[in-house]
N, C-alpha and C. Protein backbone atom coordinates (compact mmCIF):
# COMPACT_ATOMS: atom_id res chain seq x y z
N UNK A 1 0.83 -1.18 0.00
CA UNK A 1 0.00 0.00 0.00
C UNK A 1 0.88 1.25 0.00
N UNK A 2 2.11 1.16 0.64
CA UNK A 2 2.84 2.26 1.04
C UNK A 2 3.33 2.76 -0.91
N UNK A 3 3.73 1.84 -1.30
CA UNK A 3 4.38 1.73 -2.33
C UNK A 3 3.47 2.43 -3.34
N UNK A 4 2.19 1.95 -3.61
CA UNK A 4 1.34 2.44 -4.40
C UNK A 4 0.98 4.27 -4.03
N UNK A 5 1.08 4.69 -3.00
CA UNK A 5 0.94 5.69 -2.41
C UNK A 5 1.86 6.72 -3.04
N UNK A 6 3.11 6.13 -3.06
CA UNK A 6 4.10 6.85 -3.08
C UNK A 6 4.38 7.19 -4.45
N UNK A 7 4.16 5.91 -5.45
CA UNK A 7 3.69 5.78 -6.82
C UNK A 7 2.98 6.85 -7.45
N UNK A 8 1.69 6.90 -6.78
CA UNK A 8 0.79 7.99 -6.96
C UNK A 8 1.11 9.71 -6.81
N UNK A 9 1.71 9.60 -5.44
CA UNK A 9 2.59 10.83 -5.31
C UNK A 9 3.62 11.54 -6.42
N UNK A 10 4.30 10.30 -6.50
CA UNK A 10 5.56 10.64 -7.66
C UNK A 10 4.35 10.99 -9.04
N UNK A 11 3.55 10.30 -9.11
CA UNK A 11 3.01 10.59 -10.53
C UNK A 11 2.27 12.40 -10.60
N UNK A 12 1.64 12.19 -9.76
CA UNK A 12 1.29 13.52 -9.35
C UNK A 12 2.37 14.80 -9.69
N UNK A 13 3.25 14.81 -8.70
CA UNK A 13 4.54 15.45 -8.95
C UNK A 13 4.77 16.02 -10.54
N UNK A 14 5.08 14.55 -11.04
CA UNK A 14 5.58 14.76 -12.27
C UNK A 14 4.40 15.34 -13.14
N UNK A 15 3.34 15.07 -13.22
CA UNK A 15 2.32 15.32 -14.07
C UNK A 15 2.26 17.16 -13.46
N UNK A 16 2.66 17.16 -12.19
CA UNK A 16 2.16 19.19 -12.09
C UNK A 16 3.24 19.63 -12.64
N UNK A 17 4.81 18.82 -12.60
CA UNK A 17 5.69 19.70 -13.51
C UNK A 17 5.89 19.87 -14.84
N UNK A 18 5.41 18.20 -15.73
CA UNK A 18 4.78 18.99 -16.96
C UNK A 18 4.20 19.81 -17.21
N UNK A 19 2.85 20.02 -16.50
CA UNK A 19 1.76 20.75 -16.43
C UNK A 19 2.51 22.68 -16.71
N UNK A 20 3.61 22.50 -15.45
CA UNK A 20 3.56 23.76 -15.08
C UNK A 20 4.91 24.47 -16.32
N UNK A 21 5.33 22.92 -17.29
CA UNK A 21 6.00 23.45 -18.15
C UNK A 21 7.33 24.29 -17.61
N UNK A 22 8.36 24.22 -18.91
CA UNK A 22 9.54 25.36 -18.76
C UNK A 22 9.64 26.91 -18.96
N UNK A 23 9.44 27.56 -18.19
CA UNK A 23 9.77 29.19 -18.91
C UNK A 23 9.92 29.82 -19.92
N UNK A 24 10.53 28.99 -20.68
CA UNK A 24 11.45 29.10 -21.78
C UNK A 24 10.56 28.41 -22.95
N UNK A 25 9.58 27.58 -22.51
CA UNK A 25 8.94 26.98 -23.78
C UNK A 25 8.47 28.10 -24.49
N UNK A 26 7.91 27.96 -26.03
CA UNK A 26 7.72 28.82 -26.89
C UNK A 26 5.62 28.42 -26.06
N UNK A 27 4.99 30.07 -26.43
CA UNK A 27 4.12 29.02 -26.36
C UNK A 27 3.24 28.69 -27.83
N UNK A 28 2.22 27.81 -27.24
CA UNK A 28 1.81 26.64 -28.76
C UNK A 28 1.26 27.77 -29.12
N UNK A 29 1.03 27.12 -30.96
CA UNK A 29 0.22 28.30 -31.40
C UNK A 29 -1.19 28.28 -30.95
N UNK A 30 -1.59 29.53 -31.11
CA UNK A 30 -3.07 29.78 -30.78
C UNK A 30 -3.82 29.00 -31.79
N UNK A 31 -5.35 29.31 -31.32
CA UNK A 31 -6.21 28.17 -32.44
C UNK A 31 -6.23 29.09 -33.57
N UNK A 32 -5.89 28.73 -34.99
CA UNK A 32 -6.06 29.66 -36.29
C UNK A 32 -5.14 29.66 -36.64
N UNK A 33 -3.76 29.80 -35.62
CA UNK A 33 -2.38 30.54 -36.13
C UNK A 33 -1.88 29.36 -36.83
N UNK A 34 -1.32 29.60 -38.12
CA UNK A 34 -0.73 28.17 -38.81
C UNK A 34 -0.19 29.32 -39.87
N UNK A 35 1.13 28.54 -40.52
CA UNK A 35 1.50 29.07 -41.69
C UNK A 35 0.83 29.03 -42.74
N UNK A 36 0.40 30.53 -43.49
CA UNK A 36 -0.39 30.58 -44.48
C UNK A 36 0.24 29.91 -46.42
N UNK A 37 -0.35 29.00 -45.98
CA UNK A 37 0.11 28.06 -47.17
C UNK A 37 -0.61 28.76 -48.50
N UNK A 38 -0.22 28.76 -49.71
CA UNK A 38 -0.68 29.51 -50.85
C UNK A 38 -0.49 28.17 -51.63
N UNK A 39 -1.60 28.23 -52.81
CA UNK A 39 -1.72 27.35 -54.11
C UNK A 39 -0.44 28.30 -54.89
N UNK A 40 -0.03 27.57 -56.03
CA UNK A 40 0.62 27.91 -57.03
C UNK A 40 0.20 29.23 -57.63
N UNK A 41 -1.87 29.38 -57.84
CA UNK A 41 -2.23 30.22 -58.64
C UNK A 41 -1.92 31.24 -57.25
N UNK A 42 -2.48 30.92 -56.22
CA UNK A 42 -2.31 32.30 -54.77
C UNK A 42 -1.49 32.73 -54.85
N UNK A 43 -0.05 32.20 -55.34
CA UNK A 43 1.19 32.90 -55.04
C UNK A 43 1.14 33.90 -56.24
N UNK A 44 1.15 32.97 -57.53
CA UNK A 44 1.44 34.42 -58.50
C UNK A 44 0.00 35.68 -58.22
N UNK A 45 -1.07 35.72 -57.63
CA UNK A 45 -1.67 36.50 -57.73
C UNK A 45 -1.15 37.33 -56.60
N UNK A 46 -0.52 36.85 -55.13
CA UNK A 46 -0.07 37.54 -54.47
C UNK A 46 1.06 38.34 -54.60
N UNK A 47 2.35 37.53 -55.96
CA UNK A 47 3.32 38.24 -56.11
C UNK A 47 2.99 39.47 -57.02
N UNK A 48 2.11 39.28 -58.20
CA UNK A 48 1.89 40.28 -58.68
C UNK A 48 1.45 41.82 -57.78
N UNK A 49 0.66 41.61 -56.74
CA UNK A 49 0.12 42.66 -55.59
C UNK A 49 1.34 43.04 -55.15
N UNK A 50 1.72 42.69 -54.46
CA UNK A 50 3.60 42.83 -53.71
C UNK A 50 4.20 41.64 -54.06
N UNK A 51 5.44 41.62 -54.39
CA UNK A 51 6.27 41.08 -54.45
C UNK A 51 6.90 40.89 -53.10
N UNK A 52 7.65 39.56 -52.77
CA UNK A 52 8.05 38.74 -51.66
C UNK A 52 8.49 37.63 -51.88
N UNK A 53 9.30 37.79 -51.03
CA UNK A 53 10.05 36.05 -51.21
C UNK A 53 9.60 34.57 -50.89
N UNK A 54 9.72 33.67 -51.32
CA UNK A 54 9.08 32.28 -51.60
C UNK A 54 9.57 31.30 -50.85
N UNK A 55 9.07 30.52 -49.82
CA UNK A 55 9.61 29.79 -49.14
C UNK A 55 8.29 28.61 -49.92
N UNK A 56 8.95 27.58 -50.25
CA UNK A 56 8.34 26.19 -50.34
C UNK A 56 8.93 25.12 -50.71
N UNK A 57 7.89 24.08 -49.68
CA UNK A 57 7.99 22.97 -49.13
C UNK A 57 7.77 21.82 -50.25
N UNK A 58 8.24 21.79 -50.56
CA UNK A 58 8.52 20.11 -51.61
C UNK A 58 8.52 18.79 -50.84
N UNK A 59 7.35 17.94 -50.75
CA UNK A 59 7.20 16.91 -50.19
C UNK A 59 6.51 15.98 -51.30
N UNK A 60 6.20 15.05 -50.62
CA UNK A 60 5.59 13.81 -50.97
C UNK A 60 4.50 13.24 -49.64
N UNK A 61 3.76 12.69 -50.39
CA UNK A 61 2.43 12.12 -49.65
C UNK A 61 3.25 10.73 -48.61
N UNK A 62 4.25 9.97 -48.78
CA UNK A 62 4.77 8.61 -48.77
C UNK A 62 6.01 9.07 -47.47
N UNK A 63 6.05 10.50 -47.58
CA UNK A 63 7.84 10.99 -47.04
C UNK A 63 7.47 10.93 -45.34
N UNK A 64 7.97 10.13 -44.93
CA UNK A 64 8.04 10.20 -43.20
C UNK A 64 8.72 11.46 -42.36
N UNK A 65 9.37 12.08 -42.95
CA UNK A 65 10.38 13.26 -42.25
C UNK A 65 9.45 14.44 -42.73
N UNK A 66 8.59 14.03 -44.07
CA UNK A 66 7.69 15.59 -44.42
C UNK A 66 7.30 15.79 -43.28
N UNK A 67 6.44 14.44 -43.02
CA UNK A 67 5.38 14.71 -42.33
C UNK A 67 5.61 14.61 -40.65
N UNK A 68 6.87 14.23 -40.35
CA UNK A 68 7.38 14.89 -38.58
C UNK A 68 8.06 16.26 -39.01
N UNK A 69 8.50 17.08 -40.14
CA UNK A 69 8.77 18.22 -40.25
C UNK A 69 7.63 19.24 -40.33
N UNK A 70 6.41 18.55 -41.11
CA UNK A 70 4.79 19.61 -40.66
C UNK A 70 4.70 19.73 -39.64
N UNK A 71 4.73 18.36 -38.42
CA UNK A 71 4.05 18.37 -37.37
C UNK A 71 4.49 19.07 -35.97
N UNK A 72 6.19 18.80 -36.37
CA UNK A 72 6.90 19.53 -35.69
C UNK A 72 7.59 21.22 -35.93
N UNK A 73 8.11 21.09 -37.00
CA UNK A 73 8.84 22.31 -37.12
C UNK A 73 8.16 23.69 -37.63
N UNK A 74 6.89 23.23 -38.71
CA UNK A 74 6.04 23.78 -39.18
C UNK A 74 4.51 24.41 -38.21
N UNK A 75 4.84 23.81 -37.21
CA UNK A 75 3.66 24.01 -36.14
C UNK A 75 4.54 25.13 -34.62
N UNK A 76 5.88 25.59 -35.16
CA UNK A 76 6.18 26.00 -33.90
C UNK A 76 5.82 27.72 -34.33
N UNK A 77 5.29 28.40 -33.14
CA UNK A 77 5.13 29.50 -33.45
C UNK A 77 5.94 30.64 -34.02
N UNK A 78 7.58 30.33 -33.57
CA UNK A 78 8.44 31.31 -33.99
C UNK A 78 8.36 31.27 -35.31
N UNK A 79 8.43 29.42 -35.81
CA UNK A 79 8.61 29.75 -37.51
C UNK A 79 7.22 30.54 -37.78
N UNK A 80 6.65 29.74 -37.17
CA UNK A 80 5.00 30.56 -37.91
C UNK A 80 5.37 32.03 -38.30
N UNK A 81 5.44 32.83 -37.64
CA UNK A 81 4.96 34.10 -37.32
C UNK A 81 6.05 34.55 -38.20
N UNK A 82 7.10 33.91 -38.33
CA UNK A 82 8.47 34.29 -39.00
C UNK A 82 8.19 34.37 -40.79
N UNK A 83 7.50 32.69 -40.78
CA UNK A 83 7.62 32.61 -42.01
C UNK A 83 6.03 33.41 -42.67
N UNK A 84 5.52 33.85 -42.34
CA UNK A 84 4.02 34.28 -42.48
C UNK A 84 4.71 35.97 -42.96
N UNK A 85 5.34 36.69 -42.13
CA UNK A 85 5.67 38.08 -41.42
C UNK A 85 6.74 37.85 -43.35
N UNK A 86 7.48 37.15 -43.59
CA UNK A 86 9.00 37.62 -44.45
C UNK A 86 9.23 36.65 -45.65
N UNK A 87 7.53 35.56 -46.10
CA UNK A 87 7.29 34.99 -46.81
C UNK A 87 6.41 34.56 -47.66
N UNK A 88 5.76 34.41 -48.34
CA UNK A 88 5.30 33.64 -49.18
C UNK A 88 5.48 32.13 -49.11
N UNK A 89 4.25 31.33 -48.67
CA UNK A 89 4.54 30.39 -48.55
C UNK A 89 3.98 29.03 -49.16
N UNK A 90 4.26 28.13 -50.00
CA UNK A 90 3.62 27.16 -50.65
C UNK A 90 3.89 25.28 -50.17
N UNK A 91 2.72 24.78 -49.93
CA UNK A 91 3.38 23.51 -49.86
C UNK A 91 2.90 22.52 -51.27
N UNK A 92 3.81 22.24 -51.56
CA UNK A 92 3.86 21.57 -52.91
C UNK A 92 4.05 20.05 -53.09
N UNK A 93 3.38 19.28 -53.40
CA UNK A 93 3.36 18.12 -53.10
C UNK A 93 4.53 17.44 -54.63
N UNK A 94 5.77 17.47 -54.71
CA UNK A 94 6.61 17.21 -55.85
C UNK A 94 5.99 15.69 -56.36
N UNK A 95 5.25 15.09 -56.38
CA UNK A 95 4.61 14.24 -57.05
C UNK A 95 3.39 14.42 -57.76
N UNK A 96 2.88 15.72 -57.87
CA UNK A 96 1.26 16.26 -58.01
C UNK A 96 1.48 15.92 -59.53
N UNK A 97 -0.02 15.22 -60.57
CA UNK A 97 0.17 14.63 -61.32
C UNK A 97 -0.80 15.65 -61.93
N UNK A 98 -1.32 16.52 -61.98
CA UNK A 98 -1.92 17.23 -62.83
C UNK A 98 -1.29 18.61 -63.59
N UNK A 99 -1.55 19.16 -64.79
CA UNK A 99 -0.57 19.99 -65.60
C UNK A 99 -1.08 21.08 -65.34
N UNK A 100 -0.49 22.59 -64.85
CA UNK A 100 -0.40 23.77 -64.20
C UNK A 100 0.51 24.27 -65.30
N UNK A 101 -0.14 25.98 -65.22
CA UNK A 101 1.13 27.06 -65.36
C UNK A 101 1.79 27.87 -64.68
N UNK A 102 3.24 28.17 -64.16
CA UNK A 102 3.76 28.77 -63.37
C UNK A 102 4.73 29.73 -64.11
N UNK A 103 4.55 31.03 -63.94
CA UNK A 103 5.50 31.74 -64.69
C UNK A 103 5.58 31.73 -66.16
N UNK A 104 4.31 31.62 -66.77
CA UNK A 104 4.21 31.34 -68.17
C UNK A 104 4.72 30.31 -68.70
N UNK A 105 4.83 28.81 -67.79
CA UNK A 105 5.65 27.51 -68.63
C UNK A 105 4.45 27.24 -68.05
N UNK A 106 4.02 25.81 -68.61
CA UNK A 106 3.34 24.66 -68.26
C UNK A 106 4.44 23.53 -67.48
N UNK A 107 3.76 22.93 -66.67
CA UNK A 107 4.55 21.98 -65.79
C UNK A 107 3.48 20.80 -65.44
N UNK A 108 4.24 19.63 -65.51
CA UNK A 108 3.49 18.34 -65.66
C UNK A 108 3.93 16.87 -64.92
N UNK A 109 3.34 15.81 -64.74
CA UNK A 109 3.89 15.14 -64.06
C UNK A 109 5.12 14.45 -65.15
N UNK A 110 6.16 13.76 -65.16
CA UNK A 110 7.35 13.23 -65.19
C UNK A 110 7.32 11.70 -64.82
N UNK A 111 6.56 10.79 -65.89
CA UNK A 111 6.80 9.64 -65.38
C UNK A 111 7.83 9.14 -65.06
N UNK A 112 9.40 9.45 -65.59
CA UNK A 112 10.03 9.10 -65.91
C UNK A 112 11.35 9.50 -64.63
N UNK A 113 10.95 10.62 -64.07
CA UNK A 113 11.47 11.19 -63.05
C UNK A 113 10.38 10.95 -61.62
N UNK A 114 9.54 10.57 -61.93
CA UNK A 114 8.45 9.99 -60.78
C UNK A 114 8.18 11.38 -60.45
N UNK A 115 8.11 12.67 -61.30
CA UNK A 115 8.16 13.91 -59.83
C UNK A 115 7.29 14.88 -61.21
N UNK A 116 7.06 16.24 -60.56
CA UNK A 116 6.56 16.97 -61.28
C UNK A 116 7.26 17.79 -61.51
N UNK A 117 7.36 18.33 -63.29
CA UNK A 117 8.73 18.59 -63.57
C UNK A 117 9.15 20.56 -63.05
N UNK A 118 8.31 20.97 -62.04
CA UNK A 118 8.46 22.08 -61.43
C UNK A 118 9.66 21.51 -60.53
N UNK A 119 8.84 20.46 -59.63
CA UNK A 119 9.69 20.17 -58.20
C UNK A 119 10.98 19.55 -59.25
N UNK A 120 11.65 18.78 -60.26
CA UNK A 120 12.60 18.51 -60.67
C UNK A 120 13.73 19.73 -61.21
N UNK A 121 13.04 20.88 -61.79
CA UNK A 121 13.67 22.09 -62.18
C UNK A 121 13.97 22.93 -60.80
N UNK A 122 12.66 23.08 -59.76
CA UNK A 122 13.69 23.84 -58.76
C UNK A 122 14.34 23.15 -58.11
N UNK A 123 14.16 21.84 -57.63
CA UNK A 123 15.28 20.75 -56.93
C UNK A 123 16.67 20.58 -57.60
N UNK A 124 16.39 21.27 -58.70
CA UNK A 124 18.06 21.05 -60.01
C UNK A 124 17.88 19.57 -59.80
N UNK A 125 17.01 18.81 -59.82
CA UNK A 125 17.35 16.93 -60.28
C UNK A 125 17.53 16.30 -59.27
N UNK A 126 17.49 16.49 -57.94
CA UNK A 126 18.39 15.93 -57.08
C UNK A 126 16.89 15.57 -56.00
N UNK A 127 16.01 14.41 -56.25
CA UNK A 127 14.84 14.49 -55.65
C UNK A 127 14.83 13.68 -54.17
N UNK A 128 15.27 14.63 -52.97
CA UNK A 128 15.36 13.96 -51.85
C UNK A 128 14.20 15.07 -50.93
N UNK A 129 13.39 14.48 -50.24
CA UNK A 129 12.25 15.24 -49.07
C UNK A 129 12.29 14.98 -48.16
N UNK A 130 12.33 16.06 -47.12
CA UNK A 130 11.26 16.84 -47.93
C UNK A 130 12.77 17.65 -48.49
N UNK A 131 12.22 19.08 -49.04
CA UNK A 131 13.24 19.97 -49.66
C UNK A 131 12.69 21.41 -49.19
N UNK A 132 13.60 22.16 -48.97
CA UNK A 132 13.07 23.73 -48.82
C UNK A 132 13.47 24.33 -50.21
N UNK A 133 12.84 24.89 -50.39
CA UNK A 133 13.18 25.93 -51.74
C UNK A 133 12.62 27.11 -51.38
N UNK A 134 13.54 28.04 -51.58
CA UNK A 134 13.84 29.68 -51.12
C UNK A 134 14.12 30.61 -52.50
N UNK A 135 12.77 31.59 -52.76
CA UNK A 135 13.27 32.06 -53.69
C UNK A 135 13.23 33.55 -53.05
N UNK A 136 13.99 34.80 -54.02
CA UNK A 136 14.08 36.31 -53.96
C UNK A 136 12.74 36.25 -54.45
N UNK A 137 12.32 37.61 -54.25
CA UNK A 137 10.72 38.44 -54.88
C UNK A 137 11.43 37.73 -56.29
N UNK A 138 10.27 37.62 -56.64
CA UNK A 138 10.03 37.29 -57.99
C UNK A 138 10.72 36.16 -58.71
N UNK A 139 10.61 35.29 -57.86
CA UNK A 139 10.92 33.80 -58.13
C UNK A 139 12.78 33.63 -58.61
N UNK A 140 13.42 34.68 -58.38
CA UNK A 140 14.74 34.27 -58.92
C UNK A 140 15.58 33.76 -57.43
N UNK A 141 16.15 33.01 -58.37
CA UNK A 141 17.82 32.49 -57.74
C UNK A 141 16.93 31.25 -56.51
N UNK A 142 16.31 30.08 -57.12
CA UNK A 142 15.71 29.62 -56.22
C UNK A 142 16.70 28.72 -55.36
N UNK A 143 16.74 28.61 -54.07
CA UNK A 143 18.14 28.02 -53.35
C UNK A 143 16.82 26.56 -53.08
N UNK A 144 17.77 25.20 -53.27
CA UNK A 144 16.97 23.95 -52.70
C UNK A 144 18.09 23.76 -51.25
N UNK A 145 17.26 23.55 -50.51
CA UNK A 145 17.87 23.09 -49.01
C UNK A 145 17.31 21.66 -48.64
N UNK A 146 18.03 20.51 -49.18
CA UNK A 146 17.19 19.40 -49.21
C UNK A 146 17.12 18.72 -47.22
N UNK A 147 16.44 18.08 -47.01
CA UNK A 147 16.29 17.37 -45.51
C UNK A 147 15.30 17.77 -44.85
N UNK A 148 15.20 17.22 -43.61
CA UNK A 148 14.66 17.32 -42.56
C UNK A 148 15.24 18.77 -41.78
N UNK A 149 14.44 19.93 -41.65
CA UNK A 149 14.81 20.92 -40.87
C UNK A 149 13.99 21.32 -39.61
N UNK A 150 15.02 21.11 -38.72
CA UNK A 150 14.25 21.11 -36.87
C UNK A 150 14.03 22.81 -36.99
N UNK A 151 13.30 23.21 -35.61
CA UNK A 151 12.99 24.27 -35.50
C UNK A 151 14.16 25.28 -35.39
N UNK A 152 15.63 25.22 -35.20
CA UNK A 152 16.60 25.81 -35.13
C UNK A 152 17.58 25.66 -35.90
N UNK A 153 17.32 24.68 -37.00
CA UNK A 153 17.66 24.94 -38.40
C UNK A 153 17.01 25.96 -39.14
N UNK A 154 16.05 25.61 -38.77
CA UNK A 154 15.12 26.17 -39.72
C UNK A 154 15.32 27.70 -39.48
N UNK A 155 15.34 28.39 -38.17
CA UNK A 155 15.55 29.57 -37.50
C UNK A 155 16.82 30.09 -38.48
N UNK A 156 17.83 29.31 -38.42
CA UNK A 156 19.47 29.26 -39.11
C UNK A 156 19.15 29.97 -40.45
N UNK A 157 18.15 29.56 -41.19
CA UNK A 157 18.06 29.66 -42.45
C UNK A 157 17.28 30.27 -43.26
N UNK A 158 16.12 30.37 -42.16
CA UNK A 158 14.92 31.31 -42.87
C UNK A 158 15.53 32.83 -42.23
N UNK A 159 16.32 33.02 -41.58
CA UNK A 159 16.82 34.36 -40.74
C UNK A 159 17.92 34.86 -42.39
N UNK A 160 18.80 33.98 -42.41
CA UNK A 160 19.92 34.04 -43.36
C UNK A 160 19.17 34.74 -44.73
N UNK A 161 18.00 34.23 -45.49
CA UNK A 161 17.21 35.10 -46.55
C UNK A 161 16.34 35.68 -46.05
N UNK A 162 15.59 35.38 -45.11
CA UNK A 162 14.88 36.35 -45.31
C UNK A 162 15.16 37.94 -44.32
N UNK A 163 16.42 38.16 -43.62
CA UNK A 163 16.87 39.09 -43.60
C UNK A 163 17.77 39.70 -44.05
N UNK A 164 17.91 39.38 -45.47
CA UNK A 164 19.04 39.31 -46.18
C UNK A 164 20.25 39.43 -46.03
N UNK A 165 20.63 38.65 -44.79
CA UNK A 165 21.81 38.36 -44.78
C UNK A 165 23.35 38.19 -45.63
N UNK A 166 22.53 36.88 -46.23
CA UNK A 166 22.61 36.14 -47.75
C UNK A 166 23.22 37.14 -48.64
N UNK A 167 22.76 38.69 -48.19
CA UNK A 167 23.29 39.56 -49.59
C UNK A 167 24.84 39.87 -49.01
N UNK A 168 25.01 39.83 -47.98
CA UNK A 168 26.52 40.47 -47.13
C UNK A 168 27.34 39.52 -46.53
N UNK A 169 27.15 37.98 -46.39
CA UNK A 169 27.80 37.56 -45.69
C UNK A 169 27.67 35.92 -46.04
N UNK A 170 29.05 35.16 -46.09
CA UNK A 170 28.98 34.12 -46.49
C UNK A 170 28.47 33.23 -45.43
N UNK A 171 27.70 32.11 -46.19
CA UNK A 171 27.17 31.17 -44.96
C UNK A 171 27.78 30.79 -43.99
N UNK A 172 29.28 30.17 -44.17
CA UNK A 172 29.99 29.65 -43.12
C UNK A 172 30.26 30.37 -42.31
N UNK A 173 30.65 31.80 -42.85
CA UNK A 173 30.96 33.12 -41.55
C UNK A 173 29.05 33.35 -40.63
N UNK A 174 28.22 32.98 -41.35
CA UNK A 174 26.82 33.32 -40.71
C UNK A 174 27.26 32.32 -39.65
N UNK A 175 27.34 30.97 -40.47
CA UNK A 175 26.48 30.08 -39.44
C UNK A 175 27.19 30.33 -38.46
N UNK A 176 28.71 30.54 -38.24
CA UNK A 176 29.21 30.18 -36.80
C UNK A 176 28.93 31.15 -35.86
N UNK A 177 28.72 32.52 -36.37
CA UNK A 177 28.28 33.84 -35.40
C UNK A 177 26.71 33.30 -34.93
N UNK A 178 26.21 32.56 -35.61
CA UNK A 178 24.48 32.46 -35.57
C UNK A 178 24.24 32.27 -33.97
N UNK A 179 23.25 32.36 -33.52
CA UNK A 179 23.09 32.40 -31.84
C UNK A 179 20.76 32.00 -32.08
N UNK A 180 20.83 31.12 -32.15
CA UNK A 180 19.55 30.58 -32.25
C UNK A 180 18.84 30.92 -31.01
N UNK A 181 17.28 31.97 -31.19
CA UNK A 181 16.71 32.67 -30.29
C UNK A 181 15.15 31.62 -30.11
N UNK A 182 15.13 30.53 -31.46
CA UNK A 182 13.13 30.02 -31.23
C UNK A 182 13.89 28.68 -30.27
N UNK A 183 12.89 28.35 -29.49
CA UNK A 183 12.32 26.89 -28.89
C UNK A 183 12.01 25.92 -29.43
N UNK A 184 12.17 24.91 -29.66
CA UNK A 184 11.03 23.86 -30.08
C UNK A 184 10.64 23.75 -29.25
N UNK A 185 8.77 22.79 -28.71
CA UNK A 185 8.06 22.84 -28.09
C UNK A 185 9.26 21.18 -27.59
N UNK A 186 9.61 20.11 -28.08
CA UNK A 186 10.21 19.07 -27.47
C UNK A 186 11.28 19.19 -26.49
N UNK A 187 12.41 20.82 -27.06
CA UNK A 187 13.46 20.92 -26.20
C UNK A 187 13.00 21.71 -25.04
N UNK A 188 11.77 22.40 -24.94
CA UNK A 188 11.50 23.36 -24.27
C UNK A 188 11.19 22.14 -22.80
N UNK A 189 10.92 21.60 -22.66
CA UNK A 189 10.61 20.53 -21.30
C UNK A 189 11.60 19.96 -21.42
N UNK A 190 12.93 19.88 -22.03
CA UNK A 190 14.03 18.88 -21.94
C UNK A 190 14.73 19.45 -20.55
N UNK A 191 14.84 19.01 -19.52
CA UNK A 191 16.08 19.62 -18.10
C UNK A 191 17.18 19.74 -19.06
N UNK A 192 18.41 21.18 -18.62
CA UNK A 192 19.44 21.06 -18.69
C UNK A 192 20.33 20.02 -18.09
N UNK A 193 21.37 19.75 -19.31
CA UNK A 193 22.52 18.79 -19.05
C UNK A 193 22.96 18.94 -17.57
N UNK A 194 22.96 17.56 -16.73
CA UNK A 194 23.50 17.70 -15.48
C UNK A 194 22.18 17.20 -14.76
N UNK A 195 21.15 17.40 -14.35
CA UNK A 195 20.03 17.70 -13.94
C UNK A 195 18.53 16.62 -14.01
């Protein structure tokens, strides 16, 4: 009996210090707040209004890392608000089998490349997901950032263009000055080392 008691206690405990969370966690997004995802046609009607830079997500329906990179990295508020505030944003499914125009080309599925030959031209050929693709206003100089990007990669990189960094300073000199300010919601309850 003593044992079960104590069981209960400890559970207790632990369940009010999840509860009461780290300081430091980001908090979740509110209900609504999500990155505003744009169709192909949304974007060019939005770039034509203002022009802005292009952040999109090249996945696949099948990709296991897309879909812990939606759930995780894509759901944390810093990116949110980040990528919403200094982007344009599209999620693009690089397997979509129906024929679109983007930029006055037609683009189509690619049996032959398994992919749609948008996601093969901005990926430059190299079809690994998910993929980030980063373009300037007006679709030039599109950068592919292929992998899985955590919330402080992602911080690393969407900071680098979209504060145009990118125009003054080489990556390797960025990355090592870089000093990562978002949370993920997983590290935010992690105890410091030691502890």
């Amino acid at each position: 009996m003593k044992r079960i008691i104590l069981l209960a206690a400890a559970l207790l405990t632990l369940g009010a210090n999840a509860m009461a969370g780290n300081k430091n966690a980001p908090e979740p997004p509110k209900e609504g707040q999500h990155i505003n995802w744009l169709s192909i046609d949304d974007l060019q009607v939005a770039m034509k209004a203002k022009p802005k830079k292009v952040y999109m997500d090249m996945y696949t329906d099948w990709c296991g890392w897309c879909k812990k990179m939606e759930a995780s990295t894509f759901t944390n508020p810093d990116v949110i608000k980040y990528m919403n505030d200094n982007f344009y944003c599209v999620r693009f499914n690089a397997e979509r089998k129906d024929t679109f125009r983007f930029m006055g080309t037609a683009y189509y599925f690619d049996p032959a490349k398994k992919a749609n030959t948008l996601a093969v031209s901005l990926m430059k050929g190299s079809m690994t997901y998910p993929t980030s693709i980063i373009m300037e206003e007006r679709y030039q100089n599109p950068q592919p950032i292929p992998g899985y990007q955590d919330v402080k990669t992602m911080e690393l990189i969407l900071k680098y263009f979209g504060d145009n960094i990118y125009k003054s300073k080489q990556w390797p000199d960025y990355q090592k000055e870089f000093k990562p300010t978002w949370i993920a919601a997983d590290e935010a309850n992690t105890p410091p080392p030691g502890h």
